[in-house]
C-alpha atoms as a PDB file:
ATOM      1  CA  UNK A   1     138.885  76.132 258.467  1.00  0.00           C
ATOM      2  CA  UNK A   2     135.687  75.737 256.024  1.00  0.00           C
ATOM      3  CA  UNK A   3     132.764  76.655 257.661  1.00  0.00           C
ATOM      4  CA  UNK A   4     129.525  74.588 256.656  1.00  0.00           C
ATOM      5  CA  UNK A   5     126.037  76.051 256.326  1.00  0.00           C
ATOM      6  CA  UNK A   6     123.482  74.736 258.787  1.00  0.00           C
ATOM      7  CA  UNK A   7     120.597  72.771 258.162  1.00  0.00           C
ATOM      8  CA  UNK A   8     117.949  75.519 258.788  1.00  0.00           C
ATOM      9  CA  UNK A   9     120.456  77.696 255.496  1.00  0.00           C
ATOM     10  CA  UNK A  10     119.946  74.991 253.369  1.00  0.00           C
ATOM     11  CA  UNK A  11     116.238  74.571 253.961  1.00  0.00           C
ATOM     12  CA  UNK A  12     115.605  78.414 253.317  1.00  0.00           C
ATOM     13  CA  UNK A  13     117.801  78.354 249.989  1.00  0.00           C
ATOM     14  CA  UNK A  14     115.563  74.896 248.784  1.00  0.00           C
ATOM     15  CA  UNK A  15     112.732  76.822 249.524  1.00  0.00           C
ATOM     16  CA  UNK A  16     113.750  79.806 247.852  1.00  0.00           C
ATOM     17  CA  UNK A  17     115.324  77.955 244.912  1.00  0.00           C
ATOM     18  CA  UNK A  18     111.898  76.014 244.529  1.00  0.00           C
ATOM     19  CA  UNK A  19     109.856  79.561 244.924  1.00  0.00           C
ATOM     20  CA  UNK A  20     112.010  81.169 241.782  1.00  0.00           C
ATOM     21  CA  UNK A  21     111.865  78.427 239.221  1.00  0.00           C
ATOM     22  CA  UNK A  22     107.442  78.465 240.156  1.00  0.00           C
ATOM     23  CA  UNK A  23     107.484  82.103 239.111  1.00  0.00           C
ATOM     24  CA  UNK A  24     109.970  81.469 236.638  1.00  0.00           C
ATOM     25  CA  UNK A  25     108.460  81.865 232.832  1.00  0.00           C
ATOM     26  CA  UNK A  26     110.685  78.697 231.125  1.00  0.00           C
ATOM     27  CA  UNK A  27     108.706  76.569 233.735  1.00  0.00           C
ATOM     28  CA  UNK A  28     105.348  75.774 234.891  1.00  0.00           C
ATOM     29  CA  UNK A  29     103.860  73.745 237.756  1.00  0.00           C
ATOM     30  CA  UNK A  30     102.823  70.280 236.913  1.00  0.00           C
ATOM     31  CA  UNK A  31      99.245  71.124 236.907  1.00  0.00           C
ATOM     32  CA  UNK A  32      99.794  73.972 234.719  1.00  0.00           C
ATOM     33  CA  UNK A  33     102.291  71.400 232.446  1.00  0.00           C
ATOM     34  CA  UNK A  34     100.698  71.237 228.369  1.00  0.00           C
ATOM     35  CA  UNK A  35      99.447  67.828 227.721  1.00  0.00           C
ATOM     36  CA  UNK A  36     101.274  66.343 224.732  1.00  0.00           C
ATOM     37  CA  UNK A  37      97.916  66.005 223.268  1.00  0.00           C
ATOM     38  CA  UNK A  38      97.917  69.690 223.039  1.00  0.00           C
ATOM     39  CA  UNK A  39      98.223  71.440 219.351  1.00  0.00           C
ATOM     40  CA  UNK A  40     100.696  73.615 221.211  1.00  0.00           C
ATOM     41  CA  UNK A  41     102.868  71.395 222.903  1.00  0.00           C
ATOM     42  CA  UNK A  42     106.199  71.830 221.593  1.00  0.00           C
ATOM     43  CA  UNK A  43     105.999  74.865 220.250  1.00  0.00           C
ATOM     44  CA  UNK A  44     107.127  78.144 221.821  1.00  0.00           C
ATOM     45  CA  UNK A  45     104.937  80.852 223.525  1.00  0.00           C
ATOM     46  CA  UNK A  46     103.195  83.288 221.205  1.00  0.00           C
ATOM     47  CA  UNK A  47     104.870  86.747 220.902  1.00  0.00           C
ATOM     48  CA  UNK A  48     108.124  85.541 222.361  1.00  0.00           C
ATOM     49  CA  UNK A  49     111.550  86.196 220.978  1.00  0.00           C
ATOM     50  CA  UNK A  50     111.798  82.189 220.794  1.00  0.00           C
ATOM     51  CA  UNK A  51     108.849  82.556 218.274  1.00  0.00           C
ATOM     52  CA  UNK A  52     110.267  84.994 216.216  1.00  0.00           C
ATOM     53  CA  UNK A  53     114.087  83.428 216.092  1.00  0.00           C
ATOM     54  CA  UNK A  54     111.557  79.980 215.391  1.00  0.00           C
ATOM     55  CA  UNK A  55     109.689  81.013 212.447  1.00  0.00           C
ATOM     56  CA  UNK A  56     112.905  83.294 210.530  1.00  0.00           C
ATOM     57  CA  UNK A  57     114.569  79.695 211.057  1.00  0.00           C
ATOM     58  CA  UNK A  58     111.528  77.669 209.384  1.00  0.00           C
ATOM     59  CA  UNK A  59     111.668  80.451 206.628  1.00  0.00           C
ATOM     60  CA  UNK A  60     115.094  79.951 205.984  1.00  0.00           C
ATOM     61  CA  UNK A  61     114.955  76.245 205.714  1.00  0.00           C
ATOM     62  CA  UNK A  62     112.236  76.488 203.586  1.00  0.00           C
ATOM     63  CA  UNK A  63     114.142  78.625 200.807  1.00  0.00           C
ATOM     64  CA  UNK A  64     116.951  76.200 201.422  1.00  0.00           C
ATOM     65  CA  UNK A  65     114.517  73.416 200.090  1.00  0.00           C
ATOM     66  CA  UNK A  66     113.288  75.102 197.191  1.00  0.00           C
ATOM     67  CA  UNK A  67     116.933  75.895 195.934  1.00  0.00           C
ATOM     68  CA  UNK A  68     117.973  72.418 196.467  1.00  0.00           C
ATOM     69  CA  UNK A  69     114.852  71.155 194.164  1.00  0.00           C
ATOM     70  CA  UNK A  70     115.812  74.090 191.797  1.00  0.00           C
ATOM     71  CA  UNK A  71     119.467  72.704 191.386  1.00  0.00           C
ATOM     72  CA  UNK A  72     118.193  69.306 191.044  1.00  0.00           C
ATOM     73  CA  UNK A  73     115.401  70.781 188.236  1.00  0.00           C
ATOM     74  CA  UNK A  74     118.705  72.106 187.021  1.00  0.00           C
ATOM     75  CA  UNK A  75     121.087  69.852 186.281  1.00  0.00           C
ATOM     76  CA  UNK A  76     118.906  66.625 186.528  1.00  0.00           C
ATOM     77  CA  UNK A  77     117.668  64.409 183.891  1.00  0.00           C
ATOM     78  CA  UNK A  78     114.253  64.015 182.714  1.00  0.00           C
ATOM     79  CA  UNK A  79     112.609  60.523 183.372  1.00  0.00           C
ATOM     80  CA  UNK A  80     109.824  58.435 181.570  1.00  0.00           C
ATOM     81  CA  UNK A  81     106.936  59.564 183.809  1.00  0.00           C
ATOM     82  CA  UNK A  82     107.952  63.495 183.862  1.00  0.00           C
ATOM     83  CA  UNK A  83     109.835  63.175 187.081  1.00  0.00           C
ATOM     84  CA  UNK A  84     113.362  64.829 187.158  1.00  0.00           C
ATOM     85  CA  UNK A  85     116.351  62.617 188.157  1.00  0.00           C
ATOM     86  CA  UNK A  86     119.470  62.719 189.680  1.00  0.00           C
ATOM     87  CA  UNK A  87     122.675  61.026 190.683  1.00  0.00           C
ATOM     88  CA  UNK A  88     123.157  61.982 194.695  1.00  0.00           C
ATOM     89  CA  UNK A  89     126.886  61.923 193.949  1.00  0.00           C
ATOM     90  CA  UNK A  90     126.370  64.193 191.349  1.00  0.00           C
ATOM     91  CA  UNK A  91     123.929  66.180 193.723  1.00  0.00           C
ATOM     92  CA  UNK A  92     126.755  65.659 196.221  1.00  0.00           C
ATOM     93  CA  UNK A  93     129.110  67.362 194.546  1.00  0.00           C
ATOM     94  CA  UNK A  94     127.197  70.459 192.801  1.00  0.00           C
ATOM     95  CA  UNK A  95     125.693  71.377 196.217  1.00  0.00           C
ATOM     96  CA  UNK A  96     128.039  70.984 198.792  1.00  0.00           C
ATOM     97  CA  UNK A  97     129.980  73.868 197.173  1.00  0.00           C
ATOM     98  CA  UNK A  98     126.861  76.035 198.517  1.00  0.00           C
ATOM     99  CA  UNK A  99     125.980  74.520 201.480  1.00  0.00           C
ATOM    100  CA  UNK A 100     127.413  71.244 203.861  1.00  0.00           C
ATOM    101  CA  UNK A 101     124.017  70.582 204.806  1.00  0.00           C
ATOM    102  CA  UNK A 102     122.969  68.606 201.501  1.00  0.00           C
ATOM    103  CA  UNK A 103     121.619  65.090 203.305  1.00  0.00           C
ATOM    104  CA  UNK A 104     119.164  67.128 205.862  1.00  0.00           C
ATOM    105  CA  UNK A 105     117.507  68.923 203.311  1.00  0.00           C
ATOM    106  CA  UNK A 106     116.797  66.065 201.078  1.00  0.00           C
ATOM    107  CA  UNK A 107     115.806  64.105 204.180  1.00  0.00           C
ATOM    108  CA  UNK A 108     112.990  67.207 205.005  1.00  0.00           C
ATOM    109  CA  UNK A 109     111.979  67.544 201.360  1.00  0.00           C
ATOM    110  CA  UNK A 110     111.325  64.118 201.480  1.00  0.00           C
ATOM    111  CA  UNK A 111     109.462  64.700 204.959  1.00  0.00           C
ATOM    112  CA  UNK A 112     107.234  67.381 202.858  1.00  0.00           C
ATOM    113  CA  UNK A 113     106.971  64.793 199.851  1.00  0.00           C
ATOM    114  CA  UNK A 114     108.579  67.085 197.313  1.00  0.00           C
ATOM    115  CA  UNK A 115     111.245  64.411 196.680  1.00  0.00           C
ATOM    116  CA  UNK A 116     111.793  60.902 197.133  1.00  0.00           C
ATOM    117  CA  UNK A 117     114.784  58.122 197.198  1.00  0.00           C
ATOM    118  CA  UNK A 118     115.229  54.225 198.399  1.00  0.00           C
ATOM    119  CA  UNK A 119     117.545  54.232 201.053  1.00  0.00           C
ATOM    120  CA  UNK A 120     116.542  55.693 204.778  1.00  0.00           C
ATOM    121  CA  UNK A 121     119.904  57.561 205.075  1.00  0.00           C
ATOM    122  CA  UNK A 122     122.307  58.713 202.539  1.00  0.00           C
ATOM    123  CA  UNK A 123     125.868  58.873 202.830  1.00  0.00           C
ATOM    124  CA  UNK A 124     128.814  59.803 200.640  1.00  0.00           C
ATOM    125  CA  UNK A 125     130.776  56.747 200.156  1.00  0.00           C
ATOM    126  CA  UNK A 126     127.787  55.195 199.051  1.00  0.00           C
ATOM    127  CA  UNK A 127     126.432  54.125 196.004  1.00  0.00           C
ATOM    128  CA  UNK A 128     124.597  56.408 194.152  1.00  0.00           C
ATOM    129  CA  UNK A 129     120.712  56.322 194.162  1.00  0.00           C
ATOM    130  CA  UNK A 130     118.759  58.265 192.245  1.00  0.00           C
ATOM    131  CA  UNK A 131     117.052  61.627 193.660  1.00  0.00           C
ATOM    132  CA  UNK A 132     113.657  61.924 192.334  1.00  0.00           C
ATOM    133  CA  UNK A 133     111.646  65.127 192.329  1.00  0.00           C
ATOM    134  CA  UNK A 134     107.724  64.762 191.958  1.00  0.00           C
ATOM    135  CA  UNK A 135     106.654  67.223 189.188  1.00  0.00           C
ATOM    136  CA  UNK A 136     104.171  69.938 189.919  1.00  0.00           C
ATOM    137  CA  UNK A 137     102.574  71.655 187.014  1.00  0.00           C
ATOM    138  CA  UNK A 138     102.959  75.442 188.061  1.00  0.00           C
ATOM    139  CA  UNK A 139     100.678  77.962 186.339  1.00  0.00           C
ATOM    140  CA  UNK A 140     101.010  79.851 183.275  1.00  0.00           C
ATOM    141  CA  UNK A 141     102.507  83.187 184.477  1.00  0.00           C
ATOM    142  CA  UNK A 142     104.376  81.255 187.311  1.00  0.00           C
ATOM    143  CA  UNK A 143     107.510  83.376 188.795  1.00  0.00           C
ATOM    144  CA  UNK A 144     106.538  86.293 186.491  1.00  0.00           C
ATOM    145  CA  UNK A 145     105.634  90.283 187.862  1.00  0.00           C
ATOM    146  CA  UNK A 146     101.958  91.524 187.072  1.00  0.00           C
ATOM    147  CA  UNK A 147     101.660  92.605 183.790  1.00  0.00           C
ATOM    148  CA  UNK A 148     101.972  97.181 183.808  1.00  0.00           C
ATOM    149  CA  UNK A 149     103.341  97.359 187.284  1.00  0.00           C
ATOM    150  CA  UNK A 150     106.870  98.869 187.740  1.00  0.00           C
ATOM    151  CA  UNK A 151     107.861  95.364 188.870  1.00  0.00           C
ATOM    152  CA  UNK A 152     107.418  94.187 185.122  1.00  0.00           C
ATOM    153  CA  UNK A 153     108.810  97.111 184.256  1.00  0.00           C
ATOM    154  CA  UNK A 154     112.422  96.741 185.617  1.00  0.00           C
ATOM    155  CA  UNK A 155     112.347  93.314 185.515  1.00  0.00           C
ATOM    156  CA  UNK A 156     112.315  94.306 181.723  1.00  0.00           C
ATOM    157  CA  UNK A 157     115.003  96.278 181.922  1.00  0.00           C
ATOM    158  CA  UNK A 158     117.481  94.124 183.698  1.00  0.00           C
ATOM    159  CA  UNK A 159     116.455  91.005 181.708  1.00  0.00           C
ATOM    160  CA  UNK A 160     117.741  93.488 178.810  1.00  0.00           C
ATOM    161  CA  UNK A 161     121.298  94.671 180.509  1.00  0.00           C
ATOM    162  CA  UNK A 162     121.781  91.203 181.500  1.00  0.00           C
ATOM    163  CA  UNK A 163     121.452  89.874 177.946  1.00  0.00           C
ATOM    164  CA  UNK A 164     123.856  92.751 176.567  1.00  0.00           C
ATOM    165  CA  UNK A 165     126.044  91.626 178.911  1.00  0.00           C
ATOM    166  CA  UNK A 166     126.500  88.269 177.803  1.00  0.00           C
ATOM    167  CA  UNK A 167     126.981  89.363 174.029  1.00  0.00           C
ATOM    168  CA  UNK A 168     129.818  91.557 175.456  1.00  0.00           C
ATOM    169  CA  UNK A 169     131.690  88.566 176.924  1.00  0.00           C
ATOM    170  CA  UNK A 170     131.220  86.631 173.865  1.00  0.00           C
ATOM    171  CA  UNK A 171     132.716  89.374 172.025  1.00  0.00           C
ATOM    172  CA  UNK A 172     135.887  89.751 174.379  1.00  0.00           C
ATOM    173  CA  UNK A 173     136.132  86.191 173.578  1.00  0.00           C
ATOM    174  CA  UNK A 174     135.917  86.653 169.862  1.00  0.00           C
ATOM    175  CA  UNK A 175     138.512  89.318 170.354  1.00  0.00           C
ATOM    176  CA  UNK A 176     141.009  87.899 172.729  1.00  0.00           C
ATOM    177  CA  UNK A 177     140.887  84.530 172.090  1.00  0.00           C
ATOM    178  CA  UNK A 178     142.136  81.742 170.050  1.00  0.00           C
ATOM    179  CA  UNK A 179     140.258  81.425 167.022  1.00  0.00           C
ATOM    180  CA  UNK A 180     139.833  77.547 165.298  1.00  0.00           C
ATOM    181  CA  UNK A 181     141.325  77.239 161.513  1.00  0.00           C
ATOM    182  CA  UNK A 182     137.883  75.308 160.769  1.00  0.00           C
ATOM    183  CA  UNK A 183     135.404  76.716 162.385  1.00  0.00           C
ATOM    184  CA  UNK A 184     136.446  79.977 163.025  1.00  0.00           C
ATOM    185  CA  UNK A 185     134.849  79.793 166.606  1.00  0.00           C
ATOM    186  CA  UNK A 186     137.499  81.498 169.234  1.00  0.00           C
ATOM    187  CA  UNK A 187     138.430  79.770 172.868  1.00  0.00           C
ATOM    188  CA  UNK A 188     140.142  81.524 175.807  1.00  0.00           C
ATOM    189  CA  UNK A 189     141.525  80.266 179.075  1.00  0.00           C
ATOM    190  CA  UNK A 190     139.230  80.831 181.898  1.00  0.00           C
ATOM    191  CA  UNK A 191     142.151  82.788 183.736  1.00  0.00           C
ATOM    192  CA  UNK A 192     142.862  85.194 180.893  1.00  0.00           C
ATOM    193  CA  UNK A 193     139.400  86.249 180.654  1.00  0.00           C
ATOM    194  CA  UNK A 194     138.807  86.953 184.031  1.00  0.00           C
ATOM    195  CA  UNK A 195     141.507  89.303 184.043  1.00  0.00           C
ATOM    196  CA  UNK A 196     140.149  90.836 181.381  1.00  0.00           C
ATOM    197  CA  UNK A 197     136.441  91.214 181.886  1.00  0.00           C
ATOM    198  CA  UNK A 198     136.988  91.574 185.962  1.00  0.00           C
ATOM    199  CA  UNK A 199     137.918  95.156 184.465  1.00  0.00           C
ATOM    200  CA  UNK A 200     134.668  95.829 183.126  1.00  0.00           C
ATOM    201  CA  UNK A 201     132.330  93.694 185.263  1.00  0.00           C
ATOM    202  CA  UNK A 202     132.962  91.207 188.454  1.00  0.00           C
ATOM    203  CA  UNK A 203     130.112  88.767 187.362  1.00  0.00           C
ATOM    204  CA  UNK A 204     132.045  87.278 185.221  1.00  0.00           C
ATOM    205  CA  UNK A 205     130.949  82.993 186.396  1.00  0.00           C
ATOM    206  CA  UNK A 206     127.552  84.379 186.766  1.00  0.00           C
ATOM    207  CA  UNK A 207     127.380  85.733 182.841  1.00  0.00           C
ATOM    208  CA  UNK A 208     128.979  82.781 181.509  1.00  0.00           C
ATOM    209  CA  UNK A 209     126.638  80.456 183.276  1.00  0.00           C
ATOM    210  CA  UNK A 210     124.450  82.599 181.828  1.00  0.00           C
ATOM    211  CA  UNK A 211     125.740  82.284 177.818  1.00  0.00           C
ATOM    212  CA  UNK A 212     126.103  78.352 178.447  1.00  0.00           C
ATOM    213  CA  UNK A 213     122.374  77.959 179.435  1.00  0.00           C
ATOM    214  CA  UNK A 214     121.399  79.550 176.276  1.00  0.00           C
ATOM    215  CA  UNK A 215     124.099  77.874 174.341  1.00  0.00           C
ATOM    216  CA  UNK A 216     126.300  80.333 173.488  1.00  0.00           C
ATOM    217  CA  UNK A 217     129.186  78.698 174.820  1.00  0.00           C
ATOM    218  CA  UNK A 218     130.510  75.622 176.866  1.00  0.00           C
ATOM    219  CA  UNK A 219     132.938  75.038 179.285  1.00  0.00           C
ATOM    220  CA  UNK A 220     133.914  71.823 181.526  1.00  0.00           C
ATOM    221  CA  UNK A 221     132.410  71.542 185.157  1.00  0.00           C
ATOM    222  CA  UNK A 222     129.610  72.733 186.704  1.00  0.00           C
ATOM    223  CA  UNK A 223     130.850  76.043 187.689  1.00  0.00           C
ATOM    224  CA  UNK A 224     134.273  77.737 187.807  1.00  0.00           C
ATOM    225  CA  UNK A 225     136.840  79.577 190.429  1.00  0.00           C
ATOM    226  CA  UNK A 226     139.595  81.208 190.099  1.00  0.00           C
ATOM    227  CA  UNK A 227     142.850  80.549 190.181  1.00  0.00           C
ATOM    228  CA  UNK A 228     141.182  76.335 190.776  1.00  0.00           C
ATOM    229  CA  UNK A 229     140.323  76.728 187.152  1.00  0.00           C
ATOM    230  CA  UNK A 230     142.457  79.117 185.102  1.00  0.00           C
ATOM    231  CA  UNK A 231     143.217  76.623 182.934  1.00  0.00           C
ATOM    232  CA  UNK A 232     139.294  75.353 181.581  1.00  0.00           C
ATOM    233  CA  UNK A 233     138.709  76.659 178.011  1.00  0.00           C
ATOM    234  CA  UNK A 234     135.707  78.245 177.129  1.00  0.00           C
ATOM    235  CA  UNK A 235     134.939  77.937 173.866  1.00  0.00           C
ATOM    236  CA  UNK A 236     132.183  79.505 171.983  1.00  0.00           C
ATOM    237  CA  UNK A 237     129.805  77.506 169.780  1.00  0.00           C
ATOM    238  CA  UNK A 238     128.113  80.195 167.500  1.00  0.00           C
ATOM    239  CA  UNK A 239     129.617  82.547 165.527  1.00  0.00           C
ATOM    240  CA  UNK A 240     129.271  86.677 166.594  1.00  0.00           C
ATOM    241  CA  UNK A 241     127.316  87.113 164.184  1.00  0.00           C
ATOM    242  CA  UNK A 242     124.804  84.106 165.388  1.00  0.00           C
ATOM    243  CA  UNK A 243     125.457  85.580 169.025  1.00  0.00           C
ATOM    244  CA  UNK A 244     123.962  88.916 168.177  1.00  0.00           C
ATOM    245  CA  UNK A 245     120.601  87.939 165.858  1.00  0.00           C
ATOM    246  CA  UNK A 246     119.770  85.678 169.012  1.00  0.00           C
ATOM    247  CA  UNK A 247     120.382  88.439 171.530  1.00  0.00           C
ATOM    248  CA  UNK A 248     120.207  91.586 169.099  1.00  0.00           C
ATOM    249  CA  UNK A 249     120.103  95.234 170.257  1.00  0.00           C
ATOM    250  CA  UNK A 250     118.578  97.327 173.426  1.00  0.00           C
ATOM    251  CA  UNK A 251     114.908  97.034 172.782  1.00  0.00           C
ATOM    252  CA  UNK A 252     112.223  99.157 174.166  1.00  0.00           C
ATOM    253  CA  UNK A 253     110.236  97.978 177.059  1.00  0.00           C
ATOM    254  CA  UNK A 254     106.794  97.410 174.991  1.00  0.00           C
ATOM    255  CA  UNK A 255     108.367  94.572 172.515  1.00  0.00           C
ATOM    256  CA  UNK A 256     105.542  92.476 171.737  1.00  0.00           C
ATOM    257  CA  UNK A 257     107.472  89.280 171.869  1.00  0.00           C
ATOM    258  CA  UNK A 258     109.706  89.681 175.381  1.00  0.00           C
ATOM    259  CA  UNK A 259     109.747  86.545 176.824  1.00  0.00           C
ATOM    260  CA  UNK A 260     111.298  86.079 180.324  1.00  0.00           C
ATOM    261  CA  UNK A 261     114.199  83.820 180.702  1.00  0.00           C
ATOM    262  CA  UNK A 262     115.025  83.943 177.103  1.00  0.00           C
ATOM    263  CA  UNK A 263     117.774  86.183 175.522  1.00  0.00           C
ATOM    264  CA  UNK A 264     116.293  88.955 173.513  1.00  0.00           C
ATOM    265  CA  UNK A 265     115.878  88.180 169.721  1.00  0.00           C
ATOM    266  CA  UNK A 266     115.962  90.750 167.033  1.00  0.00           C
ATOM    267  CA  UNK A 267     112.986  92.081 166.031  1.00  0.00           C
END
């Protein structure tokens, strides 16, 4: 037999129900309530955690942004008025290999006016419009460490390691691969030279993005995997000898002429 509370039980649990959610800090009484013409309203309570989780999220979404404009800086095309251009099934397709969430970061760069394109919504299926990124004239010394400070300093020295990395590949590609009657310019299988310079290094895709950029070498697609693309050649396009006046030896960290985000020349 279910016994039922009385009226009196459920009066004194409404009460105290009503008592715990007024002392309660996730609610206030209506005459406490923040006007929506408040600058606060909508926006968590200083020096809570639901601040802090709040602003690592805005920080994160933010990077997310600039990499998106980056790749689209990247591997746009340059228009009449010195905007940068692309195809948003070409953006599609580069992008959702590092992250699914493509459409609601172009649609909050556009909130912030860093981008701009026709349609209100994009989807995949549909046609392509073009993604345009307004150009912003960034200063001289723009992404660069203060000139003397240690920063500069080992930024040096891994600007140099990285370049004498990328001459080694192109020599394990001289030296494994198949060299061209006519040109004399050797081509390996992206398979075979993973499993050769995955011995020595395992930033392999990273270096030869790396060598294409400064155009050392090419290679079909925007980036590769493996095992997916064992198969893609990668072919060189100047000779070793070309490869190393271009990139040339260690140098010290005082060269006159360092430039950053340019392989090393010889002296």
């Amino acid at each position: 037999m279910i016994r039922r509370s009385g009226g009196s039980d459920i009066k004194e649990r409404k009460l105290l129900l009503e008592t715990a959610m007024t002392n309660s800090t996730c609610t206030q009484p209506v005459d406490k309530a923040i006007s929506k013409d408040d600058p606060n309203y909508g926006r968590p309570q200083q020096g809570t955690f639901t601040e802090a989780r709040g602003q690592r999220a805005q920080i994160h979404v933010h990077k997310e942004m600039l990499e998106l404009c980056e790749i689209i800086y990247m591997n746009g095309e340059e228009q009449e008025d010195g905007t940068t251009g692309i195809l948003f099934g070409d953006l599609f397709r580069i992008y959702t290999r590092i992250s699914d969430k493509v459409v609601g970061l172009l649609l909050r760069a556009r909130k912030y006016r860093l981008l701009y394109f026709e349609p209100e919504m994009l989807f995949q299926a549909m046609s392509s419009p073009h993604i345009v990124i307004q150009k912003k004239p960034r200063p001289a010394h723009y992404g660069t460490p203060v000139a003397g400070s240690k920063t500069e300093a080992r930024g040096k020295a891994a600007h140099q390691r990285l370049s004498l990395e990328v001459l080694e590949l192109c020599l394990i590609i001289q030296d494994y691969g198949v060299k061209d009657p006519n040109t004399g310019l050797a081509s390996i299988k992206f398979g075979r030279l993973f499993d050769i310079y995955t011995n020595i290094s395992d930033k392999v895709v990273g270096v030869l993005l790396r060598a294409r950029k400064h155009s050392l070498l090419t290679f079909q697609g925007e980036i590769l995997f493996q095992r997916q693309d064992d198969h893609v050649d990668i072919t060189l396009l100047k000779s070793v000898d070309e490869i190393r006046t271009i990139i040339g030896p260690v140098v010290s960290e005082a060269k006159e002429d360092f430039e950053w985000g340019k392989c090393i020349s010889r002296s």
